[in-house]
C-alpha atoms as a PDB file:
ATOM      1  CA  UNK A   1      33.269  98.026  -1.116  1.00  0.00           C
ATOM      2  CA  UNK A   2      36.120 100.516  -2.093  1.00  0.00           C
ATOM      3  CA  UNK A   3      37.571 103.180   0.479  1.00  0.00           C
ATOM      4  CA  UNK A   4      38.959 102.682   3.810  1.00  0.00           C
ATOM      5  CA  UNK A   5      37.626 101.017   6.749  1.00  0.00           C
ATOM      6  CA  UNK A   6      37.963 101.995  10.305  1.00  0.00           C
ATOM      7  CA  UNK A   7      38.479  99.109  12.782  1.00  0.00           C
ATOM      8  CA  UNK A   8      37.960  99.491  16.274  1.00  0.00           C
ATOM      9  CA  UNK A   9      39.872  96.860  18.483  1.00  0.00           C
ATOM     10  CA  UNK A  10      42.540  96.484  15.661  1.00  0.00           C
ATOM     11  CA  UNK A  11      44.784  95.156  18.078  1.00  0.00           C
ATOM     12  CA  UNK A  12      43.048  92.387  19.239  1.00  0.00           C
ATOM     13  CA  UNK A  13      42.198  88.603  18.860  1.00  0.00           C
ATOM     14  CA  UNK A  14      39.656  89.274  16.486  1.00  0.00           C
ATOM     15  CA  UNK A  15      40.815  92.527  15.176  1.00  0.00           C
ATOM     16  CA  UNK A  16      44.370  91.370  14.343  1.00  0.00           C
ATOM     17  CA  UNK A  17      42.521  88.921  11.932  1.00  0.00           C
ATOM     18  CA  UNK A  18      40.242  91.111  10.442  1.00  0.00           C
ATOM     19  CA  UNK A  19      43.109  93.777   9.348  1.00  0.00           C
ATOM     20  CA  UNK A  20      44.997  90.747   7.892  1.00  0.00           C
ATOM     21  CA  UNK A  21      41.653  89.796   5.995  1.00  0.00           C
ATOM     22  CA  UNK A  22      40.823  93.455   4.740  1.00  0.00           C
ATOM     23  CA  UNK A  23      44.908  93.756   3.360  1.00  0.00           C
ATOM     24  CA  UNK A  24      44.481  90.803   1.815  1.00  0.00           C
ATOM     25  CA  UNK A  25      41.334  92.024  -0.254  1.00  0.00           C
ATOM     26  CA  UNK A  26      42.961  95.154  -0.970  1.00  0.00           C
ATOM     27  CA  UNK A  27      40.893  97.301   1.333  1.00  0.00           C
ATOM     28  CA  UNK A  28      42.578 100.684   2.919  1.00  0.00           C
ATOM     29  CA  UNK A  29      42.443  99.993   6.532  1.00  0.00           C
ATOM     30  CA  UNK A  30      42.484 102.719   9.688  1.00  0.00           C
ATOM     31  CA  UNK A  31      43.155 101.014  12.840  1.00  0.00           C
ATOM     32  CA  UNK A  32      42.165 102.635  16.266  1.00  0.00           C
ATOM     33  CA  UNK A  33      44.121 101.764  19.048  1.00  0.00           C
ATOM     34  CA  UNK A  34      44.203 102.493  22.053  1.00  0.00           C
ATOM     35  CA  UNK A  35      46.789 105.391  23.932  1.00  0.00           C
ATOM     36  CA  UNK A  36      50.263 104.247  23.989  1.00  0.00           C
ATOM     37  CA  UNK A  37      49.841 100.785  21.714  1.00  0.00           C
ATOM     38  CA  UNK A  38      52.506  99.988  19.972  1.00  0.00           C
ATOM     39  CA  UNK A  39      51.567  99.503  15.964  1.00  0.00           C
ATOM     40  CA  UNK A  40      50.878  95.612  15.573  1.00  0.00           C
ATOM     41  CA  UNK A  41      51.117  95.571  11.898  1.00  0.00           C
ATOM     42  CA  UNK A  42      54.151  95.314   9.039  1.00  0.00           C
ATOM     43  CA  UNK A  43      55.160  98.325   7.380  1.00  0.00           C
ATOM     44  CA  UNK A  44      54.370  97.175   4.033  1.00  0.00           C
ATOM     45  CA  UNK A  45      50.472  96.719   4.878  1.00  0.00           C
ATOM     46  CA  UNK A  46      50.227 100.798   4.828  1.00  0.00           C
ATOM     47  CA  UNK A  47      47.829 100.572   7.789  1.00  0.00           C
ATOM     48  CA  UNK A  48      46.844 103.803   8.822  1.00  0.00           C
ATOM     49  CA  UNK A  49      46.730 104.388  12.426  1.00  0.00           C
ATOM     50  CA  UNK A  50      44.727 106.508  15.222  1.00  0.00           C
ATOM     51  CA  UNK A  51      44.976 105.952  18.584  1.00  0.00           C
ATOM     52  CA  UNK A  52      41.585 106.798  20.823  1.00  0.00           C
ATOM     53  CA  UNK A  53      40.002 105.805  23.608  1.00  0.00           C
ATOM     54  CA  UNK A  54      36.471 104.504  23.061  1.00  0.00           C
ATOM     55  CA  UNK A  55      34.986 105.625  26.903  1.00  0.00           C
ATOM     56  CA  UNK A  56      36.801 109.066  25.942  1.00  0.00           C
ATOM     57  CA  UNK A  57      34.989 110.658  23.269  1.00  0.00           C
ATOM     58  CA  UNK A  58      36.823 113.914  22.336  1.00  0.00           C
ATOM     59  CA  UNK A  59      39.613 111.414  21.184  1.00  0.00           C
ATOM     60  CA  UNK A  60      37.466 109.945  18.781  1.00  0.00           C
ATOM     61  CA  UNK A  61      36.978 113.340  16.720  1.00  0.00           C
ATOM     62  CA  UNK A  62      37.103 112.637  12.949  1.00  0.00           C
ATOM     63  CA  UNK A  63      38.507 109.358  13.351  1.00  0.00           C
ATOM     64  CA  UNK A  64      36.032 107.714  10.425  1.00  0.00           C
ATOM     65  CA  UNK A  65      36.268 111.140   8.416  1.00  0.00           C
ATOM     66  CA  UNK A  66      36.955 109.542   4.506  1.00  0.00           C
ATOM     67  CA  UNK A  67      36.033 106.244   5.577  1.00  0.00           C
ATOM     68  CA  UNK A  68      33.705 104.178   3.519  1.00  0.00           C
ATOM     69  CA  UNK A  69      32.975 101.627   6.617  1.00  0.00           C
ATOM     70  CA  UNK A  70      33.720 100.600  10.210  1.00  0.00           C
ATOM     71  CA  UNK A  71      34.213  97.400  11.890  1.00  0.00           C
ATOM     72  CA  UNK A  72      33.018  97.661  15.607  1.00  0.00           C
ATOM     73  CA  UNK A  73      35.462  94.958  16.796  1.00  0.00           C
ATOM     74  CA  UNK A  74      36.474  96.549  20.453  1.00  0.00           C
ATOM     75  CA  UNK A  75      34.917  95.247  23.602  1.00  0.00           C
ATOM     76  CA  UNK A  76      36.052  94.470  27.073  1.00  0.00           C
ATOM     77  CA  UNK A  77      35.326  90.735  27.522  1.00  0.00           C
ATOM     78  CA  UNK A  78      36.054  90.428  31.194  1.00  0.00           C
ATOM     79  CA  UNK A  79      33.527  88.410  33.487  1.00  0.00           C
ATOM     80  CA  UNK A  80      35.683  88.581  36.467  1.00  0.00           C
ATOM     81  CA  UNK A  81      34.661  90.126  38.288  1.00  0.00           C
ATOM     82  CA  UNK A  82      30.695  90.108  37.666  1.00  0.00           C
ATOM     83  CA  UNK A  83      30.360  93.346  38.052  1.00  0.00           C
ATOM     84  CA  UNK A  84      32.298  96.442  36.332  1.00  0.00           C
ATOM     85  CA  UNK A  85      31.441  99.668  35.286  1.00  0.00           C
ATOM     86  CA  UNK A  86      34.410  99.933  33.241  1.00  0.00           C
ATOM     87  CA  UNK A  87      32.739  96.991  31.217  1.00  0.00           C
ATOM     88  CA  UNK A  88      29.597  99.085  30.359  1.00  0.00           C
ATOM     89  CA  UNK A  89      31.680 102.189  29.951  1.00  0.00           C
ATOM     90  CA  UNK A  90      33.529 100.295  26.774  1.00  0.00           C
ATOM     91  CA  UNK A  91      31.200  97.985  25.408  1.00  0.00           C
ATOM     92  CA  UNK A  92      28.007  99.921  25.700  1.00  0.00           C
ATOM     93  CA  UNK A  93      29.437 103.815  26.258  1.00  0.00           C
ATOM     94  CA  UNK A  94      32.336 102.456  22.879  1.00  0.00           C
ATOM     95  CA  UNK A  95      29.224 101.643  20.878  1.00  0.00           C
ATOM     96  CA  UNK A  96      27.335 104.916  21.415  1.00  0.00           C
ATOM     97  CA  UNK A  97      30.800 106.816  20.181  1.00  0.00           C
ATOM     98  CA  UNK A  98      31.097 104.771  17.319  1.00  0.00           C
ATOM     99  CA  UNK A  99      27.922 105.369  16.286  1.00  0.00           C
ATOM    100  CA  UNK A 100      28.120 109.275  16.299  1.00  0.00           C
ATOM    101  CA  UNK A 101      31.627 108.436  14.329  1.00  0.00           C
ATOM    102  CA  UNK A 102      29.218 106.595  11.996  1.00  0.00           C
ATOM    103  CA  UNK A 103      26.657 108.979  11.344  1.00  0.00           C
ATOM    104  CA  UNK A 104      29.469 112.029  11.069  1.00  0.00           C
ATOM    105  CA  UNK A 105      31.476 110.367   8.459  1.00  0.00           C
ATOM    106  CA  UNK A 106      27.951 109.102   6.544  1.00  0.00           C
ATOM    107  CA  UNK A 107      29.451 105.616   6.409  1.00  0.00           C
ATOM    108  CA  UNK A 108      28.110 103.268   3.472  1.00  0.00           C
ATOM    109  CA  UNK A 109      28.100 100.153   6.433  1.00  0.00           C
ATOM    110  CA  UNK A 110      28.763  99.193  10.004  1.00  0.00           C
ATOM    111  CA  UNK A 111      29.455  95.951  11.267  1.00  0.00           C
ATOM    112  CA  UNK A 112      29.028  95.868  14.673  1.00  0.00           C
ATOM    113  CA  UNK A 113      31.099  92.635  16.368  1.00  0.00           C
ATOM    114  CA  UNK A 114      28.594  91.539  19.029  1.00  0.00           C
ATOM    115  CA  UNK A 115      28.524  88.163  21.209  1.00  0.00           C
ATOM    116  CA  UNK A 116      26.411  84.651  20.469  1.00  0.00           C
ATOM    117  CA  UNK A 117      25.588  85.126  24.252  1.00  0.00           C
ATOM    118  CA  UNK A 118      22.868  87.758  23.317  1.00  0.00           C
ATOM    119  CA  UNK A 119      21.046  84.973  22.424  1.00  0.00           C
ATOM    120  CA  UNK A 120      19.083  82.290  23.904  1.00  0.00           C
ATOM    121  CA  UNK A 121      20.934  79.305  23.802  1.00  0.00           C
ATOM    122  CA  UNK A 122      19.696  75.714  23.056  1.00  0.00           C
ATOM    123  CA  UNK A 123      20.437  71.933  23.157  1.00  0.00           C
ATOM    124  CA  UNK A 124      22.836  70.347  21.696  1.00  0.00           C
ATOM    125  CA  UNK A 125      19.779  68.912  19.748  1.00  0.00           C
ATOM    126  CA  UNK A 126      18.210  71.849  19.332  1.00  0.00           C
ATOM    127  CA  UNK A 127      20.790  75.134  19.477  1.00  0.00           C
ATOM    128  CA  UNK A 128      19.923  78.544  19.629  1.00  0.00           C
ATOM    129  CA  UNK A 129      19.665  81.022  16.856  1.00  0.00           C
ATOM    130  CA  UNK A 130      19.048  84.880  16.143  1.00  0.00           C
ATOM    131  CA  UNK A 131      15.388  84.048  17.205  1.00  0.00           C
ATOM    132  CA  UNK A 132      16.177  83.185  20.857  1.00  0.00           C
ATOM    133  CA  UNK A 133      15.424  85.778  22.804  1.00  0.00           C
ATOM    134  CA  UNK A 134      18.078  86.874  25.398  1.00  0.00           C
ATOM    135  CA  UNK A 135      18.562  84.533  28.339  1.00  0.00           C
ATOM    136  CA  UNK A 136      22.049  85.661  29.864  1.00  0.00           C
ATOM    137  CA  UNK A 137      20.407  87.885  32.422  1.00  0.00           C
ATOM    138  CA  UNK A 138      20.514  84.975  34.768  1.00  0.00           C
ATOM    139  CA  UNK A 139      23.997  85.013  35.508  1.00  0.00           C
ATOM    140  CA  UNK A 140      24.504  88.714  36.573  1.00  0.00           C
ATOM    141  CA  UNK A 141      27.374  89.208  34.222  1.00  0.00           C
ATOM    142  CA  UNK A 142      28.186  93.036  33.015  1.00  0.00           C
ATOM    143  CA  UNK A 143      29.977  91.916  29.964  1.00  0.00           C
ATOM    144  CA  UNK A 144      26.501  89.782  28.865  1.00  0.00           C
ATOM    145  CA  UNK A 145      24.631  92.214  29.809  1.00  0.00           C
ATOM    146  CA  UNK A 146      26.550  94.972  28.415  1.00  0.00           C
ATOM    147  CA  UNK A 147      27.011  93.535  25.084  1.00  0.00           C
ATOM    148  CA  UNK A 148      23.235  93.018  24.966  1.00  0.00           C
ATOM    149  CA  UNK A 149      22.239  96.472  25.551  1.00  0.00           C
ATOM    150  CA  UNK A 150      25.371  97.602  22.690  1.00  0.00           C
ATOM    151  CA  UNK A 151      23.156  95.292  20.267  1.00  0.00           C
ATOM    152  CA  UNK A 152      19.764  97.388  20.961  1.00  0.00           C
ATOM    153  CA  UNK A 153      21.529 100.479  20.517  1.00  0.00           C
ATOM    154  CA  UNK A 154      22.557  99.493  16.928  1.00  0.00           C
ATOM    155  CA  UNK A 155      18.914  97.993  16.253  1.00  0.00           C
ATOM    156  CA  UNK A 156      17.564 101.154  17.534  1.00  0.00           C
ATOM    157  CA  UNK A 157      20.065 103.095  15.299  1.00  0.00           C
ATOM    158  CA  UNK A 158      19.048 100.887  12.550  1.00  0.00           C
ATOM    159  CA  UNK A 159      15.396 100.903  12.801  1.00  0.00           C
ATOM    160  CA  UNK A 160      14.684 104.903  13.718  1.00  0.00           C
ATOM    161  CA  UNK A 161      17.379 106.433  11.886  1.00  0.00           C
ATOM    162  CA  UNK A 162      17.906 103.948   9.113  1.00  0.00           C
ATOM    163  CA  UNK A 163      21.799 103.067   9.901  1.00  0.00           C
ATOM    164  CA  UNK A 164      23.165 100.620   7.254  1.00  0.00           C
ATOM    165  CA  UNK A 165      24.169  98.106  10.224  1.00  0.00           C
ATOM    166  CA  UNK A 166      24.983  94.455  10.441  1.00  0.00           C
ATOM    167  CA  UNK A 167      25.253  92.546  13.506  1.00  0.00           C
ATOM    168  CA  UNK A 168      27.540  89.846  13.129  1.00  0.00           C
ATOM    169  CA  UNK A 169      28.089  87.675  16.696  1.00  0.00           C
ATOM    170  CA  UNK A 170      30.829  85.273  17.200  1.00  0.00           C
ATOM    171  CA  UNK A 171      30.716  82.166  19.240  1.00  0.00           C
ATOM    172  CA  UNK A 172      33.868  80.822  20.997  1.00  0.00           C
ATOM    173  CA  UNK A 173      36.783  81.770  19.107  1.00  0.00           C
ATOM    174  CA  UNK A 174      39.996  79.621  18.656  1.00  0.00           C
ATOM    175  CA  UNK A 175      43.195  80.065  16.836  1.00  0.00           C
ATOM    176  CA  UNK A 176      46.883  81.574  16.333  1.00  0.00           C
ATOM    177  CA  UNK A 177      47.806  85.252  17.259  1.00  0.00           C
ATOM    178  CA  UNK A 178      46.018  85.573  20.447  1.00  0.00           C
ATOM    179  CA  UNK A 179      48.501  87.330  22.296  1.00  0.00           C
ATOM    180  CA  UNK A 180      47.210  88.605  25.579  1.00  0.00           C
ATOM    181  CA  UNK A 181      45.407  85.780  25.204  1.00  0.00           C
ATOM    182  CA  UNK A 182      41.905  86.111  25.582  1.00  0.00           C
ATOM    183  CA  UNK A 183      39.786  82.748  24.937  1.00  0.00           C
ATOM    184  CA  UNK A 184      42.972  80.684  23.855  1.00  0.00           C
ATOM    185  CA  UNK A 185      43.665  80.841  27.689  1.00  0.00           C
ATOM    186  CA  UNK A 186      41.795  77.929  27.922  1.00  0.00           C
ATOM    187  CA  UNK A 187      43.982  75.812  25.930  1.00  0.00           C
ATOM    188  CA  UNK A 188      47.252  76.808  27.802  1.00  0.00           C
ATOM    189  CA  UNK A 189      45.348  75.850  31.106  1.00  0.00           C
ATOM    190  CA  UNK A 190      45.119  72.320  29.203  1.00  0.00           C
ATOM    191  CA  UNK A 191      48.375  72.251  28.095  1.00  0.00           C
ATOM    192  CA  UNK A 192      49.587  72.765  31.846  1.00  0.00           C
ATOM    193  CA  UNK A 193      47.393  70.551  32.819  1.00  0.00           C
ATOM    194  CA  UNK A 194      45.281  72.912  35.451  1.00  0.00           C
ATOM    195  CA  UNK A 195      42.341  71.409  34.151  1.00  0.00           C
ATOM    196  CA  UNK A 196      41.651  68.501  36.423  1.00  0.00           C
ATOM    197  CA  UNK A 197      37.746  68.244  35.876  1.00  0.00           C
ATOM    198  CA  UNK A 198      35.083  69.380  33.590  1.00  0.00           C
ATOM    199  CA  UNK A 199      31.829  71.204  34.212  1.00  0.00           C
ATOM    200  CA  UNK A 200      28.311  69.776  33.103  1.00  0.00           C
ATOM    201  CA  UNK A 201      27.915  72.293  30.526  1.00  0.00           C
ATOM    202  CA  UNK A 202      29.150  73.306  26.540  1.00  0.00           C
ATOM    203  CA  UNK A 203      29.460  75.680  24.033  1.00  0.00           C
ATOM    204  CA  UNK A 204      29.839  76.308  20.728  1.00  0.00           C
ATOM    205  CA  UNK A 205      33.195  76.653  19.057  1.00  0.00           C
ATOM    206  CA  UNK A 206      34.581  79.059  16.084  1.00  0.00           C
ATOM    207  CA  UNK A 207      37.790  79.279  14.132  1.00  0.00           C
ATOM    208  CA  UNK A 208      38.857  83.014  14.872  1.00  0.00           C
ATOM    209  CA  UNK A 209      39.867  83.375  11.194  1.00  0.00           C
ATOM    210  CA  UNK A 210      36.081  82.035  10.039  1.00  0.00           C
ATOM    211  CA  UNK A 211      34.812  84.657  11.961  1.00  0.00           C
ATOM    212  CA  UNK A 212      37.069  87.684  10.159  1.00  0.00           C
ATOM    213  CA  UNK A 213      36.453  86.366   6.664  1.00  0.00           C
ATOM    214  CA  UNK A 214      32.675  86.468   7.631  1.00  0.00           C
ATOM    215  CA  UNK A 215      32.875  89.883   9.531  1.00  0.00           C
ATOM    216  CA  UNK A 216      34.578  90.961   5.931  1.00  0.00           C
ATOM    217  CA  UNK A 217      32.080  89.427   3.820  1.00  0.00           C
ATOM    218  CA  UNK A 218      29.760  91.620   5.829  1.00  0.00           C
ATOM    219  CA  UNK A 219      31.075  94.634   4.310  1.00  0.00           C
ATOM    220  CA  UNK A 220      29.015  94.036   1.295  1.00  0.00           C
ATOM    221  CA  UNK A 221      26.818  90.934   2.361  1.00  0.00           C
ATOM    222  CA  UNK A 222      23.832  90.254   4.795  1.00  0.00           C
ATOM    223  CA  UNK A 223      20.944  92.219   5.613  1.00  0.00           C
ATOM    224  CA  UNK A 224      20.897  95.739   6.859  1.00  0.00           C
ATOM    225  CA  UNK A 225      19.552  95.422  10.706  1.00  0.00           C
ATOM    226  CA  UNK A 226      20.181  91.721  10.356  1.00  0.00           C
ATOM    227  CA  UNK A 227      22.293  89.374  12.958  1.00  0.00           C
ATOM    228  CA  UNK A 228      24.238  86.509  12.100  1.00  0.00           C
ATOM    229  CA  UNK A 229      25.811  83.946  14.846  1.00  0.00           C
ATOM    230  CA  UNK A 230      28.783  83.308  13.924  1.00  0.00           C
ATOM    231  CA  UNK A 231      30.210  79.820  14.762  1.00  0.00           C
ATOM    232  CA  UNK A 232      30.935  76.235  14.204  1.00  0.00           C
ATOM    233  CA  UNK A 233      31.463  73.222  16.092  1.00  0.00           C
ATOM    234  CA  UNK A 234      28.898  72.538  19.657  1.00  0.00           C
ATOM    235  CA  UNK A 235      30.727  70.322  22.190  1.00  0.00           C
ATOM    236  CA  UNK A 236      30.038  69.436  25.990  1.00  0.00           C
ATOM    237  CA  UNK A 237      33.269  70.330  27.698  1.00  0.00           C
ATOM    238  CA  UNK A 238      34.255  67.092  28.622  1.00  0.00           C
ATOM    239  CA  UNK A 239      34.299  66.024  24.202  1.00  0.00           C
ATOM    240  CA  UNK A 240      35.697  69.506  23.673  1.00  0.00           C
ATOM    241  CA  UNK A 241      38.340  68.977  26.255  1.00  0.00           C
ATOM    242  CA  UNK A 242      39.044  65.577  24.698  1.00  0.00           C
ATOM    243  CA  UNK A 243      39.061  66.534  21.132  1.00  0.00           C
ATOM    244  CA  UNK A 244      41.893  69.685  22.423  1.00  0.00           C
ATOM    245  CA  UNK A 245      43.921  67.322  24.465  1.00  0.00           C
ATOM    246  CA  UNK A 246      44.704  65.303  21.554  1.00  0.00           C
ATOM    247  CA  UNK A 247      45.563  68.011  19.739  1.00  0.00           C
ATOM    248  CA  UNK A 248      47.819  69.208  22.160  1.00  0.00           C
ATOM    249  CA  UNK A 249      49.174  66.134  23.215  1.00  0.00           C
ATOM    250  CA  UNK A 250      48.191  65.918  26.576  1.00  0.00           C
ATOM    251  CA  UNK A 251      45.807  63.622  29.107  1.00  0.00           C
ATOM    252  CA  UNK A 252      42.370  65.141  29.274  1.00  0.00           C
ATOM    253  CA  UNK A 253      40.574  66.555  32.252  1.00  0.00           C
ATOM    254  CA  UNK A 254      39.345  63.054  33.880  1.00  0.00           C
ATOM    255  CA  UNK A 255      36.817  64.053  36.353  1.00  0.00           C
ATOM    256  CA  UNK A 256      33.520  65.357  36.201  1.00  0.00           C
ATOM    257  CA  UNK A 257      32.718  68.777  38.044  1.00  0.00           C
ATOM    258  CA  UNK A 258      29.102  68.501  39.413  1.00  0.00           C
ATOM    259  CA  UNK A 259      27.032  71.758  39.058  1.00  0.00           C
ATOM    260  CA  UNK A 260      26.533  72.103  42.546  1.00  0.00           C
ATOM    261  CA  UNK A 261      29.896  71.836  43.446  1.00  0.00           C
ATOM    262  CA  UNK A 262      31.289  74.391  40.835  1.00  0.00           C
ATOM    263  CA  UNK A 263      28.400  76.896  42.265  1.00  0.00           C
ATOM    264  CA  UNK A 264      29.381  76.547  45.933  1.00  0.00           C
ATOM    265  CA  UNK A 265      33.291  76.874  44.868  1.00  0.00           C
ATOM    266  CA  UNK A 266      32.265  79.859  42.753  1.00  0.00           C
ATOM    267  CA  UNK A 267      30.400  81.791  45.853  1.00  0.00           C
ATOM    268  CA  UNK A 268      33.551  80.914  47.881  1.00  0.00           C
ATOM    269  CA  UNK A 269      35.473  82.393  45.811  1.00  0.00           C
ATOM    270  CA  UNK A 270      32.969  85.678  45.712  1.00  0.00           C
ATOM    271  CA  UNK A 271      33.282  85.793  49.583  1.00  0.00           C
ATOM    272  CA  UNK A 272      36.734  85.339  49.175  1.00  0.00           C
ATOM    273  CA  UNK A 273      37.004  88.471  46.836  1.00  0.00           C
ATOM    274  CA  UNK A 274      34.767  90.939  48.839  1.00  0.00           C
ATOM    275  CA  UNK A 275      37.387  89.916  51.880  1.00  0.00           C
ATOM    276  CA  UNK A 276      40.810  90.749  49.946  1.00  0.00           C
ATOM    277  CA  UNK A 277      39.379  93.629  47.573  1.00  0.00           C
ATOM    278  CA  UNK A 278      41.093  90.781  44.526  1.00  0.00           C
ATOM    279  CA  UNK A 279      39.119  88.514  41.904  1.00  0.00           C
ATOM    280  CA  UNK A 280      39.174  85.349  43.021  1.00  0.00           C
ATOM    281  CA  UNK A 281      39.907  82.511  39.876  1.00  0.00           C
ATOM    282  CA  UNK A 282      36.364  81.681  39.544  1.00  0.00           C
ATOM    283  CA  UNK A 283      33.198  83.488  40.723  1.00  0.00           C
ATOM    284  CA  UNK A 284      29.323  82.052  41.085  1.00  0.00           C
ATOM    285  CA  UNK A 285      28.140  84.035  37.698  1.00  0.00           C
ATOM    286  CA  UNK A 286      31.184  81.732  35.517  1.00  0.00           C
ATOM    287  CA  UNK A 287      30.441  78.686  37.164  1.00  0.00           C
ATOM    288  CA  UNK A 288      26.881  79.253  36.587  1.00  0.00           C
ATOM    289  CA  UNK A 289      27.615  79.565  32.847  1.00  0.00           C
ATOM    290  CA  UNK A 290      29.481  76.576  33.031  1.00  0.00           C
ATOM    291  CA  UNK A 291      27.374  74.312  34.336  1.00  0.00           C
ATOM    292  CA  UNK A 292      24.972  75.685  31.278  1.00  0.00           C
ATOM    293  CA  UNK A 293      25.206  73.995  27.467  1.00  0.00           C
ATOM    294  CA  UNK A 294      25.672  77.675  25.307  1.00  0.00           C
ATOM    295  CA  UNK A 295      24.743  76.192  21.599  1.00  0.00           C
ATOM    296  CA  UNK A 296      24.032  77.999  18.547  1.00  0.00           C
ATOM    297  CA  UNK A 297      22.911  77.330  14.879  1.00  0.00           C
ATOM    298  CA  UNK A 298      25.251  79.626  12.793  1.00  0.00           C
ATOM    299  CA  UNK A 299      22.989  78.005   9.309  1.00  0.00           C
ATOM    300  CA  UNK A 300      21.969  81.652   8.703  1.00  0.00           C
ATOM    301  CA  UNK A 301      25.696  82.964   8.196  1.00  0.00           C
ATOM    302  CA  UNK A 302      26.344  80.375   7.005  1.00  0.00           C
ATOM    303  CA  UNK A 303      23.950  81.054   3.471  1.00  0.00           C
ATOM    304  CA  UNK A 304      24.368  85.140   4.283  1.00  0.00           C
ATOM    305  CA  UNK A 305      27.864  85.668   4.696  1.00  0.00           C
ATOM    306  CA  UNK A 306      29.725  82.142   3.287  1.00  0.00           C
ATOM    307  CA  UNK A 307      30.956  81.630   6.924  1.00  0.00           C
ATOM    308  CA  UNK A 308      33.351  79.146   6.694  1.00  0.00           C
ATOM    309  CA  UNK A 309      33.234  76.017   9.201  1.00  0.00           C
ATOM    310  CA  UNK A 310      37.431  75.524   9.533  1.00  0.00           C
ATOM    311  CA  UNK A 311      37.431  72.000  11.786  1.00  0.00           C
ATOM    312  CA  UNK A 312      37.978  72.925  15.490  1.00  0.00           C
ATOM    313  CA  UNK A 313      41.055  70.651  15.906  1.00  0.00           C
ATOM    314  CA  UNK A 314      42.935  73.212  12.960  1.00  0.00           C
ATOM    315  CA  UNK A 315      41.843  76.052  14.965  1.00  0.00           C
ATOM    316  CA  UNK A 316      43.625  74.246  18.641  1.00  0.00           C
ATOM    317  CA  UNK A 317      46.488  73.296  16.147  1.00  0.00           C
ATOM    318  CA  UNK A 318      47.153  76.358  14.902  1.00  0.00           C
ATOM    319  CA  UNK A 319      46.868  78.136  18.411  1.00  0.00           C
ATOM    320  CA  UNK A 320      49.153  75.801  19.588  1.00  0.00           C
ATOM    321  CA  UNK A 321      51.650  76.247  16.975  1.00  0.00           C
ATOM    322  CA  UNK A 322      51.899  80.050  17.187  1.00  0.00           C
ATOM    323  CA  UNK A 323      52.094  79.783  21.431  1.00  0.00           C
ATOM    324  CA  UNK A 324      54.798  77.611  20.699  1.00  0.00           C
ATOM    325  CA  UNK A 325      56.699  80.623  18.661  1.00  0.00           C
ATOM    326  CA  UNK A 326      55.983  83.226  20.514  1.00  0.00           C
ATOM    327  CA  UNK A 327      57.425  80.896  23.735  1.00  0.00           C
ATOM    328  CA  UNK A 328      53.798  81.333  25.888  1.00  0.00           C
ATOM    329  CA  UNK A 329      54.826  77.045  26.194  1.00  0.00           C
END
């Protein structure tokens, strides 16, 4: 698809790789970022740059003017704590502006980034897929939640006033240039060795740069209206936690976190919180997740979009390797 994409969240995890993916195919990108970011990319990419506020909507004004697509990549992914308006206010109040910045500009495609966790999740036996109705209500987590009600809106879009949308949804990501860093936290809690259990549950697992070259690929591929999971590798924590420590060169997490435990710890911690005003480490709604096996069948992106299925241990590997440069270790 010729002509310049817009990509929301060009800045982050995700987005970092998906502006290094669209350069590399010789696509015209327009990154929005937010008020006062510094420009993340080398000169001689030519990235164009906006900077907007997605819960601010007079920012926003012709921002995908001469734009041929968007990539919806922005989101506020925080769970702690529970409950935050400013969560909705991006992820569900960012998806309603992008969509008028859609329908203004008369954009040839959107691809919205979504979540796995709008889906039902299944066994390790039996993982979930795009037909799994949502089951994350249970936990009382905005960003779940929020994310959820972000995917109806572009179904709606789609269905009643015929939006060329695909929903692509990521599982787990892993891998280099995560600088804040978001889910490669969770390795540099290994590496210091803060991990002294694990919790009963699992999820599935996703090399970060799989998921750009598939977000890409949906530029021109998949089905308008369609979702695709996008993911990889389903591990239990305790063989996900084994297979990283051995990447990373460290002892793995050696005991066992029952659920009950991790729940009572994680309404401690919610007491604690209400007391002080402060998130606490944990709260009941993560531990609840946790003790919960979050699987997925990405088989339909893979045959839609050629998702590619980089081993998980690259992905740790490669993490490791860039926290290692940029002296986070």
């Amino acid at each position: 698809m010729p002509g310049t994409v817009l990509v929301t969240g060009a800045n982050g995890f995700l987005g970092r790789h998906l502006v290094a993916e669209l350069r590399q195919r010789g696509h015209q990108v327009r990154a929005l970022l937010r008020p006062g970011t510094t420009p993340p990319f080398p000169a001689e990419w030519a990235v164009e740059y906006r900077q907007a506020d997605l819960t601010q909507p007079t920012t926003l004004a012709g921002a995908a003017d001469g734009c041929a697509a968007i990539i919806h990549a922005a989101a506020l992914a925080q769970v702690n704590p529970a409950r935050n308006p400013a969560v909705w206010a991006v992820n569900l109040g960012g998806t309603q502006a992008v969509l008028r910045l859609a329908r203004a500009a008369g954009v040839a495609r959107l691809v919205y980034v979504g979540t796995a966790n709008v889906f039902g999740f299944g066994s390790l036996a039996r993982p979930g897929d795009e037909t799994y109705p949502y089951a994350g209500q249970r936990y009382g987590l905005d960003y779940m939640d929020s994310k959820r009600a972000a995917t109806d809106l572009v179904l709606r879009a789609v269905a009643q006033e015929h939006l060329p949308a695909v929903l692509v949804h990521p599982t787990f990501m892993l891998g280099p240039q995560d600088a804040k860093p978001t889910s490669n936290a969770l390795l540099l809690e290994l590496y210091r060795g803060r991990l002294p259990g694990y919790p009963p549950g699992g999820k599935n697992y996703v090399h970060v740069r799989d998921v750009a070259v598939a977000t890409v690929n949906a530029l021109s591929q998949g089905r308008v209206g369609e979702s695709y999971i996008l993911g990889n590798e389903n591990l239990s924590y305790q063989a996900a936690f084994q297979l990283m420590a051995q990447v990373l060169q460290v002892p793995p997490p050696r005991w066992p976190l029952p659920a009950g435990l991790a729940l009572l710890y994680g309404k401690i911690c919610d007491a604690k919180a209400r007391l002080t005003g402060q998130p606490a480490q944990l709260n009941a709604a993560m531990a609840a997740v946790a003790n919960d096996g979050h699987y997925f069948n990405p088989a339909k992106a893979r045959s839609e979009l050629a998702l590619l299925q980089t081993p998980i241990e690259q992905a740790v590997a490669e993490a490791l390797a860039w926290f290692k440069t940029h002296q986070y270790v």
